[in-house]
PDB file of N, CA and C in Angstrom:
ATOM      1  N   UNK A   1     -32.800 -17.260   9.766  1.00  0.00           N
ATOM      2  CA  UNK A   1     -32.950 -16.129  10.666  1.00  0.00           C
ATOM      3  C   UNK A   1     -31.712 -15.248  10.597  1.00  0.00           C
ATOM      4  N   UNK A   2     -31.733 -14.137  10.069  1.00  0.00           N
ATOM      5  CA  UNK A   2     -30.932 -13.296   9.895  1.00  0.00           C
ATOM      6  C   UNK A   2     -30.887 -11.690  10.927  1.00  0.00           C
ATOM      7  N   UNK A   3     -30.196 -11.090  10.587  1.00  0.00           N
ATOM      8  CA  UNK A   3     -30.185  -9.791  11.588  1.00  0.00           C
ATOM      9  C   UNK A   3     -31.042  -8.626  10.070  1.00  0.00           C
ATOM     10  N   UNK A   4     -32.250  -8.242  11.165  1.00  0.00           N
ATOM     11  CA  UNK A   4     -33.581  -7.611  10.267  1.00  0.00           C
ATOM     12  C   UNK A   4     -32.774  -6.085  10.425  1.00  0.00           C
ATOM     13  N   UNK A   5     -33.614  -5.352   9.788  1.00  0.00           N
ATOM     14  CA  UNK A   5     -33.385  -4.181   9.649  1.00  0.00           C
ATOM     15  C   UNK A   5     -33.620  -3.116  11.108  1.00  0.00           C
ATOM     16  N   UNK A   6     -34.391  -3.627  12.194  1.00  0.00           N
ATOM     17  CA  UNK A   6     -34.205  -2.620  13.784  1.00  0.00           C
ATOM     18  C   UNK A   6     -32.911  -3.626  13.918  1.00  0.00           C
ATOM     19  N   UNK A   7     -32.749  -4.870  14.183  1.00  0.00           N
ATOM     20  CA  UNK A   7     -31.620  -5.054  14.996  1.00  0.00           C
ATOM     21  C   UNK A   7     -30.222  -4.917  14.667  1.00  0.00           C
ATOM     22  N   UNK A   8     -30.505  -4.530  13.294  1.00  0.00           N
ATOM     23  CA  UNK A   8     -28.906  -3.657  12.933  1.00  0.00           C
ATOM     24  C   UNK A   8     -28.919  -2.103  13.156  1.00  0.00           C
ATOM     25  N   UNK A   9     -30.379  -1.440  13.302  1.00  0.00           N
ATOM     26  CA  UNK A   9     -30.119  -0.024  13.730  1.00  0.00           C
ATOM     27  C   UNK A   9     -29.831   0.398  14.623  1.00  0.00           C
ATOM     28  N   UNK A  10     -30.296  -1.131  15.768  1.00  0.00           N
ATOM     29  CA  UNK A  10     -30.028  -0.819  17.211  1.00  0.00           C
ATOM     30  C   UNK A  10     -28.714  -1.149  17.389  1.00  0.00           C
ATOM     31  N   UNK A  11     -27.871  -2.117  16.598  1.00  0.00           N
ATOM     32  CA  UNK A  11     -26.480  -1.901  16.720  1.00  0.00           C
ATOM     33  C   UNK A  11     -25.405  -1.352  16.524  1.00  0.00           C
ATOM     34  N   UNK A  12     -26.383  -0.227  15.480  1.00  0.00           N
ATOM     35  CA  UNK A  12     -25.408   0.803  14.573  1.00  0.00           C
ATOM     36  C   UNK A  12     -25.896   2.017  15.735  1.00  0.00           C
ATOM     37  N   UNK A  13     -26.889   2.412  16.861  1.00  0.00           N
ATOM     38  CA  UNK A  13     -26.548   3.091  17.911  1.00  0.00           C
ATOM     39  C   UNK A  13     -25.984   2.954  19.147  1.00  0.00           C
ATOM     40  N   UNK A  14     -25.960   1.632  19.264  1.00  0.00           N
ATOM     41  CA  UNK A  14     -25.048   1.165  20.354  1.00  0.00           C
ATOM     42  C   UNK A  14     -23.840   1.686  19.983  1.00  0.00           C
ATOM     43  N   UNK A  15     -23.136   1.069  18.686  1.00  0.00           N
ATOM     44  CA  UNK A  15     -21.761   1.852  18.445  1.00  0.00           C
ATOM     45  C   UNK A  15     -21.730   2.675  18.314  1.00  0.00           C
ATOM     46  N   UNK A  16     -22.568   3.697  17.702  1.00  0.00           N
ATOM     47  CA  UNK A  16     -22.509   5.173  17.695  1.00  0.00           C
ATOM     48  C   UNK A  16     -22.463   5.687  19.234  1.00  0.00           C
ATOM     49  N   UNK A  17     -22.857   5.219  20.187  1.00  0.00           N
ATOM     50  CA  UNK A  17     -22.961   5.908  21.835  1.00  0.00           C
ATOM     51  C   UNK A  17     -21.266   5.605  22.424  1.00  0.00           C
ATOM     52  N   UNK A  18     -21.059   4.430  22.103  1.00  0.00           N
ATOM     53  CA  UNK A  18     -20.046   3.699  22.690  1.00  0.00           C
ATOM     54  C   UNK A  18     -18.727   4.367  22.045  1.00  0.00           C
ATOM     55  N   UNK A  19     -18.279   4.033  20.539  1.00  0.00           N
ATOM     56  CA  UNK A  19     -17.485   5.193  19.821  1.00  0.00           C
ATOM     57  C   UNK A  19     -17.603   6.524  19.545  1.00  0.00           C
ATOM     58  N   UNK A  20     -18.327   6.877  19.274  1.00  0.00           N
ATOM     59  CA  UNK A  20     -19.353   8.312  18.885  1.00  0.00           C
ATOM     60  C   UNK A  20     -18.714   8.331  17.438  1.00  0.00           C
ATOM     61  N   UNK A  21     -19.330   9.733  16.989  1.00  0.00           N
ATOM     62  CA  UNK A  21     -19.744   9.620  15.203  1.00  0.00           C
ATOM     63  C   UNK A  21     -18.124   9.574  14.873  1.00  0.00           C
ATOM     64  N   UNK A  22     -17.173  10.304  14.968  1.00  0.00           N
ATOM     65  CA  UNK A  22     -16.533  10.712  14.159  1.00  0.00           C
ATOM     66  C   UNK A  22     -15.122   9.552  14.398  1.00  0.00           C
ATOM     67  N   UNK A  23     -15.253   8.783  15.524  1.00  0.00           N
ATOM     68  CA  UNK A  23     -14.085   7.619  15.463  1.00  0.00           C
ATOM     69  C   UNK A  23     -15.006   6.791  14.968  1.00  0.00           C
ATOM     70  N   UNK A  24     -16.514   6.146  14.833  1.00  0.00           N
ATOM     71  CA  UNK A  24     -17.337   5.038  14.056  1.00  0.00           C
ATOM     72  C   UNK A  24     -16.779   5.582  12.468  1.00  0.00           C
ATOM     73  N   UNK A  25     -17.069   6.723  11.954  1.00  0.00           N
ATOM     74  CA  UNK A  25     -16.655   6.841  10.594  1.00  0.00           C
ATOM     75  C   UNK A  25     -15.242   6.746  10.088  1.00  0.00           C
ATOM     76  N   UNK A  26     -14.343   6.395  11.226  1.00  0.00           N
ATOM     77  CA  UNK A  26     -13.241   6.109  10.939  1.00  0.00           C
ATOM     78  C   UNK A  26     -12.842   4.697  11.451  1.00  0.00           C
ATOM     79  N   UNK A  27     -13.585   4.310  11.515  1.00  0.00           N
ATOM     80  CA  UNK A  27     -13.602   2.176  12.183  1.00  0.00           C
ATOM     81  C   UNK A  27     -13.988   1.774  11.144  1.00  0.00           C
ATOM     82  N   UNK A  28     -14.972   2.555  10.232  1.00  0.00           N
ATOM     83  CA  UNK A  28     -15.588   1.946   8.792  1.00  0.00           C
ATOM     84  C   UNK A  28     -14.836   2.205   7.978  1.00  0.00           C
ATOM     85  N   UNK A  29     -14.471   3.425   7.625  1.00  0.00           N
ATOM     86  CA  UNK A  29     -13.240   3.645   6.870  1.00  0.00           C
ATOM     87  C   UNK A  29     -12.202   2.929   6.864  1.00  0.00           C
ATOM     88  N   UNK A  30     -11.377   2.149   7.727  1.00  0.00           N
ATOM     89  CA  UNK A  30     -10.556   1.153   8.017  1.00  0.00           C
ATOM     90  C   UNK A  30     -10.809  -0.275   7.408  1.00  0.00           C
ATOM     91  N   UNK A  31     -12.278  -0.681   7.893  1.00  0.00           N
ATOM     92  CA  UNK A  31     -12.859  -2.152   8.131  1.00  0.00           C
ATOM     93  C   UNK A  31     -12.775  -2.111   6.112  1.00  0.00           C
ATOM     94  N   UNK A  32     -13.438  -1.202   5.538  1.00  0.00           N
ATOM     95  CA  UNK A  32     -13.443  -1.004   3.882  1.00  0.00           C
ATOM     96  C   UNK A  32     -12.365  -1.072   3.647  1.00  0.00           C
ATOM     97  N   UNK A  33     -11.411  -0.535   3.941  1.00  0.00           N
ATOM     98  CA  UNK A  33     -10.144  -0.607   3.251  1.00  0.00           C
ATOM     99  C   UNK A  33      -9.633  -2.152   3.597  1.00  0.00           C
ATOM    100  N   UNK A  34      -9.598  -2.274   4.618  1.00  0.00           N
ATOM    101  CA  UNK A  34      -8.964  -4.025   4.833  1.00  0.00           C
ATOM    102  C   UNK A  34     -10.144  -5.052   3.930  1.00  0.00           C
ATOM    103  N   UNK A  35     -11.342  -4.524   3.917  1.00  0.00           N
ATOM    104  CA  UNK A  35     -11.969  -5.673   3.164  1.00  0.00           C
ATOM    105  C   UNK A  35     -11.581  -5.486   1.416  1.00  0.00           C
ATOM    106  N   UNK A  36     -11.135  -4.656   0.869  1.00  0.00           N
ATOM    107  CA  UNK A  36     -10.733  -3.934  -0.288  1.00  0.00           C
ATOM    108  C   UNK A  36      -9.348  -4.811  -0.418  1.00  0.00           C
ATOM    109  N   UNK A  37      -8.626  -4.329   0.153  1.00  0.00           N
ATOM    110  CA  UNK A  37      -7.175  -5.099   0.246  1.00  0.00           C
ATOM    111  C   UNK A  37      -7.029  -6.630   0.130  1.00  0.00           C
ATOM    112  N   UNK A  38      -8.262  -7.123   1.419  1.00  0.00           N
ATOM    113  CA  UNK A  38      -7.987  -8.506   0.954  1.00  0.00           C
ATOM    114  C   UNK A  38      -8.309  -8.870  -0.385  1.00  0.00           C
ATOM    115  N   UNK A  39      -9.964  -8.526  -0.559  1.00  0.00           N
ATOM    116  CA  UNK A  39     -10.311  -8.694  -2.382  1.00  0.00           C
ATOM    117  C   UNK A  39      -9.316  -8.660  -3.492  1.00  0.00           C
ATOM    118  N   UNK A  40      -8.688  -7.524  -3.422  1.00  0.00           N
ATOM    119  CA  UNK A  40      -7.523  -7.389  -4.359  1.00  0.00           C
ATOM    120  C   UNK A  40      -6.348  -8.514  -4.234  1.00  0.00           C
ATOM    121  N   UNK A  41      -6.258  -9.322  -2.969  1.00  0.00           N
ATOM    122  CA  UNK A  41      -5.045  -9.735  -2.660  1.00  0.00           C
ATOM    123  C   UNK A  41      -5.575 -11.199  -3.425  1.00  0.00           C
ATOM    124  N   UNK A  42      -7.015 -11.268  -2.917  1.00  0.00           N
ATOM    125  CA  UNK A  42      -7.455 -12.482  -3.465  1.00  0.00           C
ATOM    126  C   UNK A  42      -7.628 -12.770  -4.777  1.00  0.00           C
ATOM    127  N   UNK A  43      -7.513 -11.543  -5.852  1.00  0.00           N
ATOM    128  CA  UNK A  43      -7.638 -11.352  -6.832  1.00  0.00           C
ATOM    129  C   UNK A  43      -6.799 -11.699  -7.555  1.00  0.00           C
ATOM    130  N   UNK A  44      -5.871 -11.203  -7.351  1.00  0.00           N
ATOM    131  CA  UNK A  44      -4.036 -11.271  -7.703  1.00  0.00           C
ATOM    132  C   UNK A  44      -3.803 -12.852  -7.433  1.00  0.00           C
ATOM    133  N   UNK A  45      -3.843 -13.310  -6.415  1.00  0.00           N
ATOM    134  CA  UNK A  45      -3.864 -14.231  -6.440  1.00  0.00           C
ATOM    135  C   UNK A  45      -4.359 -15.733  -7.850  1.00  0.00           C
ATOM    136  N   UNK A  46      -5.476 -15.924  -7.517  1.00  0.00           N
ATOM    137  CA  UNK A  46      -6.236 -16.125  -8.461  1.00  0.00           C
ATOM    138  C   UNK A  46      -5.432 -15.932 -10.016  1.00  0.00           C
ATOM    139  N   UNK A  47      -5.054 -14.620 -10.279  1.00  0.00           N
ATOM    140  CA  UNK A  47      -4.556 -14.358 -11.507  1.00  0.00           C
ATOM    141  C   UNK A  47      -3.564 -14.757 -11.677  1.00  0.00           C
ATOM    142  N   UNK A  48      -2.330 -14.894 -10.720  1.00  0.00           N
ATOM    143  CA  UNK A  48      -1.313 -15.283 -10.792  1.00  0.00           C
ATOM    144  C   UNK A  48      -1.193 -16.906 -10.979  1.00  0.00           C
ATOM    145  N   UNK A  49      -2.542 -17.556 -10.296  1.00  0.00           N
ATOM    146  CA  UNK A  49      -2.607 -18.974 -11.053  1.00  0.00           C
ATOM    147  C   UNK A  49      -3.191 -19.278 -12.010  1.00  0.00           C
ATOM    148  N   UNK A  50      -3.707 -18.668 -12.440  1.00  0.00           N
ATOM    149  CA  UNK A  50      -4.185 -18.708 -13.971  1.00  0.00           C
ATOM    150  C   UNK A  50      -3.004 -18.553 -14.655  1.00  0.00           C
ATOM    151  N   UNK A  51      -2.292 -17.221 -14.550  1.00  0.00           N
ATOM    152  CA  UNK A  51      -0.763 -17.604 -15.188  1.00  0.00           C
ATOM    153  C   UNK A  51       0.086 -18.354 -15.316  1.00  0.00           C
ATOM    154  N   UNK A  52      -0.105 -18.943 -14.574  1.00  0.00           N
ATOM    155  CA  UNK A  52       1.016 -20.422 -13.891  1.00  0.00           C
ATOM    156  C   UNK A  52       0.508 -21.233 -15.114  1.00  0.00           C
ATOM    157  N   UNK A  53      -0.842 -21.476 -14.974  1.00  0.00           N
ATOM    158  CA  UNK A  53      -1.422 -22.533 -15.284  1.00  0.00           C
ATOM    159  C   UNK A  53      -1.084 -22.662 -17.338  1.00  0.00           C
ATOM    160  N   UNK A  54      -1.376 -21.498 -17.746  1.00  0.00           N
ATOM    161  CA  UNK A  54      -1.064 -20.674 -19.098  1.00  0.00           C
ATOM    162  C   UNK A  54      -0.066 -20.977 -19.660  1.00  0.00           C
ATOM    163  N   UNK A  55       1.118 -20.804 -18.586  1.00  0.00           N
ATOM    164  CA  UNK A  55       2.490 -20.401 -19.061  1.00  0.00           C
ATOM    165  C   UNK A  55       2.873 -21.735 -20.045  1.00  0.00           C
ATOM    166  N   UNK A  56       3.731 -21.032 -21.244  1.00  0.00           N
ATOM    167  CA  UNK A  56       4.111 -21.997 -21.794  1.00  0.00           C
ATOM    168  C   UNK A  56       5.511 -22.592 -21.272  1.00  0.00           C
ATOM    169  N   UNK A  57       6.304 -21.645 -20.214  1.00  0.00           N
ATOM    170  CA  UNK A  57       7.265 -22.685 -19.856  1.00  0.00           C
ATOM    171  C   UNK A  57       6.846 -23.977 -18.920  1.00  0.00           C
ATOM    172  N   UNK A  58       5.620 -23.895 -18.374  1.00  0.00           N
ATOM    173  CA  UNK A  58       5.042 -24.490 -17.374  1.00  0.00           C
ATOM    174  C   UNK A  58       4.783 -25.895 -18.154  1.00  0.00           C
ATOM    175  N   UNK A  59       4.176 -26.019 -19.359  1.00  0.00           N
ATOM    176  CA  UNK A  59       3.624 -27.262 -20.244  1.00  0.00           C
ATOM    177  C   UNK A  59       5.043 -27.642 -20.289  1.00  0.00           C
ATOM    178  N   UNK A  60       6.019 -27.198 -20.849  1.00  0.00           N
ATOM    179  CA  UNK A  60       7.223 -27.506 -21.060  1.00  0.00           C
ATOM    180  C   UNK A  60       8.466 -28.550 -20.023  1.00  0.00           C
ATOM    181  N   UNK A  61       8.156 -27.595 -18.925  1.00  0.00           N
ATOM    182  CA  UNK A  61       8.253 -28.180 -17.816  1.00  0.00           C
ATOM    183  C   UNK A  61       7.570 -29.450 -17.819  1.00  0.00           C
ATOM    184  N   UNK A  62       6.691 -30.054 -17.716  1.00  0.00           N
ATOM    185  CA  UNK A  62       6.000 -31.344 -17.546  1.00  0.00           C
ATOM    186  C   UNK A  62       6.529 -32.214 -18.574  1.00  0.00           C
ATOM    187  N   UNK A  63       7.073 -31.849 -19.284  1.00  0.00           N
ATOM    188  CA  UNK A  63       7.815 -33.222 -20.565  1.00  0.00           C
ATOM    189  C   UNK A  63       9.013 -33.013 -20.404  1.00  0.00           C
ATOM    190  N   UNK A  64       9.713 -32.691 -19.133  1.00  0.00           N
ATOM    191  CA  UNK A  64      10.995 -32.064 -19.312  1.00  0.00           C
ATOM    192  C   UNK A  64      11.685 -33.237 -18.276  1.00  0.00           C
ATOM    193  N   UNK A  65      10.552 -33.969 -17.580  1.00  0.00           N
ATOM    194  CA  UNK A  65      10.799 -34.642 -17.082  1.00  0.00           C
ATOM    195  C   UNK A  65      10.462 -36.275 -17.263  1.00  0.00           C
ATOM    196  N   UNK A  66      10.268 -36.700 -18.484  1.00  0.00           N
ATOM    197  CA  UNK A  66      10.091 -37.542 -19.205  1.00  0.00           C
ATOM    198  C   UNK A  66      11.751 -38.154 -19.285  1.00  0.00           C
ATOM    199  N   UNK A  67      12.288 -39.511 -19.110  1.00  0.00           N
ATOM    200  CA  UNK A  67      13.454 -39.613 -19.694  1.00  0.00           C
ATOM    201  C   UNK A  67      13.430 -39.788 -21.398  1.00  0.00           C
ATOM    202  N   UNK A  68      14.514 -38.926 -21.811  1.00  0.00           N
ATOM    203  CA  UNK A  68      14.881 -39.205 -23.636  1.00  0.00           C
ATOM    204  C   UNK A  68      14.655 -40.564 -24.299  1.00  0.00           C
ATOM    205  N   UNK A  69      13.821 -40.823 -25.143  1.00  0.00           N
ATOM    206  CA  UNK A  69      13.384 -41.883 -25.471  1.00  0.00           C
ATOM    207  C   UNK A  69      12.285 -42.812 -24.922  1.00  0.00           C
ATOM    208  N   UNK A  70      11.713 -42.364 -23.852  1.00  0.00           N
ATOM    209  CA  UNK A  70      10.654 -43.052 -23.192  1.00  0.00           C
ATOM    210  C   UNK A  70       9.223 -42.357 -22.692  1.00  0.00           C
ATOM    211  N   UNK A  71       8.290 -42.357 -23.977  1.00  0.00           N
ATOM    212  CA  UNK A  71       7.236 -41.683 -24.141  1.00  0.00           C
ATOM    213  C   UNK A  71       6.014 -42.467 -23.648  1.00  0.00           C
ATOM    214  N   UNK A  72       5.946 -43.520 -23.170  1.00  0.00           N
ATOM    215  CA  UNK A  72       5.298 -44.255 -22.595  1.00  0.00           C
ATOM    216  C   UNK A  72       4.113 -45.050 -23.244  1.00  0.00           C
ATOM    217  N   UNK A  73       4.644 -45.027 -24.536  1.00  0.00           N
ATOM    218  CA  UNK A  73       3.697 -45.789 -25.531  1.00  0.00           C
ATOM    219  C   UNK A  73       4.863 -46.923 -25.929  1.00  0.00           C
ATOM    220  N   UNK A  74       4.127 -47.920 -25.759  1.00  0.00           N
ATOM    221  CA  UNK A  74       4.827 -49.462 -26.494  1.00  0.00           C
ATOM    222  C   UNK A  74       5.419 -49.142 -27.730  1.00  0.00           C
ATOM    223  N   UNK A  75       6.583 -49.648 -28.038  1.00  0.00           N
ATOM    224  CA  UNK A  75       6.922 -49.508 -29.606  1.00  0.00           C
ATOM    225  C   UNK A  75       6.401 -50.899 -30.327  1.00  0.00           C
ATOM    226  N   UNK A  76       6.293 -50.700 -31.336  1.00  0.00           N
ATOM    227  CA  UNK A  76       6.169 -51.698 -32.416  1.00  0.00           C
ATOM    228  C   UNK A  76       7.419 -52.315 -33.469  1.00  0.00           C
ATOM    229  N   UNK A  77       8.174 -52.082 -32.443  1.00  0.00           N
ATOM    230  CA  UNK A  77       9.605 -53.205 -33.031  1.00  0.00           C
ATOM    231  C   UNK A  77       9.917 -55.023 -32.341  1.00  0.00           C
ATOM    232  N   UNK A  78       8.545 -55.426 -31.981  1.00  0.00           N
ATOM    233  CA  UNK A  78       8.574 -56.646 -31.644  1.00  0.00           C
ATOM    234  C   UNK A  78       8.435 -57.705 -32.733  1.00  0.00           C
TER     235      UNK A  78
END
């Protein structure tokens, strides 16, 4: 059960009575831009861990902390 097509018209004149036209077209204008902003923020995001993830100093990093000589395979000098 969702909101049908009268009970969003009747809510898009409620706000139109309550704000009137020309501050509603500027509440939407706002609400778009903040939903825009976050997208992008979420975007960037996202990309910036994909980079992380990419980076070749990052692989590097992970064997960097290995001690010298101890690769964690048994040797065969027994």
């Amino acid at each position: 059960m969702g909101i049908g097509f009268k009970e969003l018209l009747i809510i898009l004149a409620i706000a139109l009575l309550v704000f009137g036209a020309k501050r509603l077209k500027t509440i939407g204008s706002d609400l778009g831009g903040a939903v825009k902003g976050f997208k992008k923020a979420m975007d960037d995001e996202d990309d910036k861990e994909t980079q992380q993830l990419n980076s070749p100093e990052q692989k590097d990093a992970d064997f960097s902390s290995t001690p010298a000589g101890k690769t964690g395979s048994k040797s065969s000098n027994a």
